[in-house]
N, C-alpha and C. Protein backbone atom coordinates (compact mmCIF):
# COMPACT_ATOMS: atom_id res chain seq x y z
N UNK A 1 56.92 -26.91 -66.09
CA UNK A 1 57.43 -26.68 -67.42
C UNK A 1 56.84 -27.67 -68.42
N UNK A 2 56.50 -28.78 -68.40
CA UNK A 2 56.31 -29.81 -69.05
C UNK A 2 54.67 -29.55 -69.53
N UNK A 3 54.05 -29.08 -68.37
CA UNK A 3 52.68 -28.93 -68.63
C UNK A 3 52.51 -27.91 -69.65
N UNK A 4 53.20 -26.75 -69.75
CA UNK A 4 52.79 -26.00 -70.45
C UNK A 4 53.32 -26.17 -72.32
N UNK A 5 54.84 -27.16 -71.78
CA UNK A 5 54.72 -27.57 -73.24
C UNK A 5 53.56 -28.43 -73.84
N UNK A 6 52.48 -29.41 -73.15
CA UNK A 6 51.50 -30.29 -73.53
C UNK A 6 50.51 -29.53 -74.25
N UNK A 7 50.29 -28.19 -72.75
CA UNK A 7 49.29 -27.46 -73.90
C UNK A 7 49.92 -26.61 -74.86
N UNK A 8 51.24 -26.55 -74.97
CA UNK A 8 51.33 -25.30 -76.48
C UNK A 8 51.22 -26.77 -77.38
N UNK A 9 51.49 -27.75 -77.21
CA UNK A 9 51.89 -28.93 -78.09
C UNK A 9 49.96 -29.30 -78.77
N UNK A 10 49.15 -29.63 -77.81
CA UNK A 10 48.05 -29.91 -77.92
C UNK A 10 47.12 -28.56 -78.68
N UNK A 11 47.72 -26.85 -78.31
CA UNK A 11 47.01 -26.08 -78.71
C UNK A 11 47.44 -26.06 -80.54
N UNK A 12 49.09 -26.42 -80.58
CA UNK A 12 49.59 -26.65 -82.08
C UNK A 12 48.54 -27.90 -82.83
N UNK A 13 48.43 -28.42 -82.39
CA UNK A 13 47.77 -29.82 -82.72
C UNK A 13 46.44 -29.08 -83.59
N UNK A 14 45.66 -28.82 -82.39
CA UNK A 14 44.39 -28.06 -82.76
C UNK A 14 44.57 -27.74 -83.57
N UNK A 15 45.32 -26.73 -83.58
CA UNK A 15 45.69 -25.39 -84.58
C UNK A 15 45.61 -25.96 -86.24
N UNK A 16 46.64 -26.82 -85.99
CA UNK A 16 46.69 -27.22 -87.47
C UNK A 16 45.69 -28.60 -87.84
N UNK A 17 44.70 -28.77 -87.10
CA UNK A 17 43.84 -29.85 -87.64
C UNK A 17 42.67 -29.43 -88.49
N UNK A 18 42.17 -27.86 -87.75
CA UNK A 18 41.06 -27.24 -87.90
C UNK A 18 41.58 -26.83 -89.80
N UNK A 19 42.82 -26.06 -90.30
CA UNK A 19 42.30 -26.06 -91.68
C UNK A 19 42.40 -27.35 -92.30
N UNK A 20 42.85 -28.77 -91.94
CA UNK A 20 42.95 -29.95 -92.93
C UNK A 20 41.82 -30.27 -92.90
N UNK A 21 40.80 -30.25 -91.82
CA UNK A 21 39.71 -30.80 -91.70
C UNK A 21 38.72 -29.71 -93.01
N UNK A 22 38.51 -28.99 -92.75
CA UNK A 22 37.98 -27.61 -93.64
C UNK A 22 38.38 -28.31 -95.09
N UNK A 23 39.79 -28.55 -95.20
CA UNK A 23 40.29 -28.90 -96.48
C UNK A 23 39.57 -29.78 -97.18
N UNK A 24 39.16 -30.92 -95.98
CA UNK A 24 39.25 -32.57 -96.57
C UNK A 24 37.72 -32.31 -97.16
N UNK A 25 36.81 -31.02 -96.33
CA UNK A 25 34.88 -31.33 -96.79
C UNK A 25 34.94 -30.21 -97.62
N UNK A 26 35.71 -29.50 -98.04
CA UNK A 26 35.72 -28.30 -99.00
C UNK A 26 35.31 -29.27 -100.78
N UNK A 27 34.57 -28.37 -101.51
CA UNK A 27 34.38 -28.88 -102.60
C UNK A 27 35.44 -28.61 -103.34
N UNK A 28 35.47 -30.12 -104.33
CA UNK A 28 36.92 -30.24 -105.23
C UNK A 28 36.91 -29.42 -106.36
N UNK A 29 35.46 -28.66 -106.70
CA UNK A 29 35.02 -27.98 -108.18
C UNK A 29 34.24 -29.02 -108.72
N UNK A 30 34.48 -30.20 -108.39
CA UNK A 30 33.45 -31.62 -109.06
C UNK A 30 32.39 -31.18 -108.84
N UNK A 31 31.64 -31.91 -109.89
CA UNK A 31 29.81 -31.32 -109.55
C UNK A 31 29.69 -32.58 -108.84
N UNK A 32 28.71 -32.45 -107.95
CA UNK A 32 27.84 -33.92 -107.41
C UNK A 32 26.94 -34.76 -108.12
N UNK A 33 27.33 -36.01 -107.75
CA UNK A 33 26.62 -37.29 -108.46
C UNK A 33 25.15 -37.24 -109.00
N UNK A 34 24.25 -36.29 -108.07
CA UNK A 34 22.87 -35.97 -108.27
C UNK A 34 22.86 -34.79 -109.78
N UNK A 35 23.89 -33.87 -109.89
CA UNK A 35 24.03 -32.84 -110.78
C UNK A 35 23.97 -33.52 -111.71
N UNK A 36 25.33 -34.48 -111.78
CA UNK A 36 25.82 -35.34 -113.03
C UNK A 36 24.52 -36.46 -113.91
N UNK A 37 23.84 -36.77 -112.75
CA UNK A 37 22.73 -37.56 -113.21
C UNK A 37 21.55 -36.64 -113.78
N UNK A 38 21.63 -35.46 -113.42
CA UNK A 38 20.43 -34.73 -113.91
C UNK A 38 20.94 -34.02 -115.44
N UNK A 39 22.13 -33.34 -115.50
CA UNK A 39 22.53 -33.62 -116.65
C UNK A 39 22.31 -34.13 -117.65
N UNK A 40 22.29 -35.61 -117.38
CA UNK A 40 22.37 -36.30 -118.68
C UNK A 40 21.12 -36.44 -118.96
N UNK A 41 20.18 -36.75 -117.89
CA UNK A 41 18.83 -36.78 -118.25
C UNK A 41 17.91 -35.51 -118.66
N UNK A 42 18.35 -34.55 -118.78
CA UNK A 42 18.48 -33.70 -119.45
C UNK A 42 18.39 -33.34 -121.28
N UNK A 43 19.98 -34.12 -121.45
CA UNK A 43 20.54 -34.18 -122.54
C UNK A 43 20.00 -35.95 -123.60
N UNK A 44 19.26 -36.37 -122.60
CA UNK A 44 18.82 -37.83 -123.38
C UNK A 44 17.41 -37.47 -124.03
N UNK A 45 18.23 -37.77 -125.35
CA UNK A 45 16.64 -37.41 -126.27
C UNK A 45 15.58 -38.63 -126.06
N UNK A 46 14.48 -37.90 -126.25
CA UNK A 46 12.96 -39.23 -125.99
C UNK A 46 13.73 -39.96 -127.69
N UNK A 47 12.62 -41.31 -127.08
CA UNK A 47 13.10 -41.89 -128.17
C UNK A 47 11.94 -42.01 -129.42
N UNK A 48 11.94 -42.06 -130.90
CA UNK A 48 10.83 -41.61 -131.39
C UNK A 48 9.68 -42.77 -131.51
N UNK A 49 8.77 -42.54 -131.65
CA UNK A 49 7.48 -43.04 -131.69
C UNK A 49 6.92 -43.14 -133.20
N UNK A 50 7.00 -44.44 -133.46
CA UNK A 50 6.42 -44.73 -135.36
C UNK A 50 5.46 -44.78 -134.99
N UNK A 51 4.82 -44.26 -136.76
CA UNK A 51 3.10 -44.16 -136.01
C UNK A 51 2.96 -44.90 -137.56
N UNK A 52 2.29 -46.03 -137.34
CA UNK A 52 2.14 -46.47 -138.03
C UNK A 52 0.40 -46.65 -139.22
N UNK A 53 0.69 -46.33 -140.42
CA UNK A 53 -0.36 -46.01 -140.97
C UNK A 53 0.10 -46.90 -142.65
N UNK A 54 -1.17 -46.73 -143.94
CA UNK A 54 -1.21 -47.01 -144.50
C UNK A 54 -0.03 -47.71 -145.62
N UNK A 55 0.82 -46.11 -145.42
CA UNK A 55 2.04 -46.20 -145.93
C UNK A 55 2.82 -46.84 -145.62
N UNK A 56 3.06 -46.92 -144.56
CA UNK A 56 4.26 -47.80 -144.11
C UNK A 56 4.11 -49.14 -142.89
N UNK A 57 2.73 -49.90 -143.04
CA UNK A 57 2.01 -50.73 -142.18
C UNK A 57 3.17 -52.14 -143.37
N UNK A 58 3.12 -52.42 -144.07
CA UNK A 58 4.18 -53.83 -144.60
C UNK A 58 5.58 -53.38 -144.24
N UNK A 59 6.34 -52.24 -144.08
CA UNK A 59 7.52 -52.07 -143.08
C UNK A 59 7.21 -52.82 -141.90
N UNK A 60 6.63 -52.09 -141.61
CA UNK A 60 6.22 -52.42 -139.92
C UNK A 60 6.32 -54.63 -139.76
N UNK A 61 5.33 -54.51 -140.04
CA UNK A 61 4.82 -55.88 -140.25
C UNK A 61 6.51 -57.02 -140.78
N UNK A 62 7.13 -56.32 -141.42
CA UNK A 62 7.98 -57.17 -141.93
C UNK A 62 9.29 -57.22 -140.37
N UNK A 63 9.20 -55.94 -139.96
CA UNK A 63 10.09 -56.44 -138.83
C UNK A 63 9.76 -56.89 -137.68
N UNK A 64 8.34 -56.83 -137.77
CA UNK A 64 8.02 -58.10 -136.47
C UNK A 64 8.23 -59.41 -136.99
C-alpha cells in the first residue's frame, strides 16, 4: 500500500512540476536585451558634421 502511494505521490509531483517549469522559461511579452539595444540604435540620430568653409571658419576658430 505504501508503495503505491510514493508513486501516485511522486507521479503528482511530476505532474505538477512540468507546467511551472514551462511557466518559469515562457516569455514575459518583454522584448530581449539584444532587441532593446537594437532599437535604440536604430532610433540614435548620427551626429552632424560642420563643414567648415569661408563663412563660418572665425566661428569655428573662436571655439577652439
Amino acid at each position: 500500500m505504501t508503495g503505491k502511494f510514493w508513486l501516485a505521490f511522486i507521479a503528482l509531483l511530476v505532474g505538477v512540476s512540468f507546467p511551472v517549469s514551462g511557466m518559469a522559461q515562457s516569455d514575459g511579452g518583454e522584448p530581449s536585451l539584444g532587441d532593446l539595444a537594437r532599437s535604440f540604435r536604430k532610433t540614435k540620430a548620427a551626429p552632424e558634421h560642420t563643414v567648415i568653409d569661408n563663412d563660418n571658419l572665425h566661428k569655428v576658430m573662436d571655439e577652439v
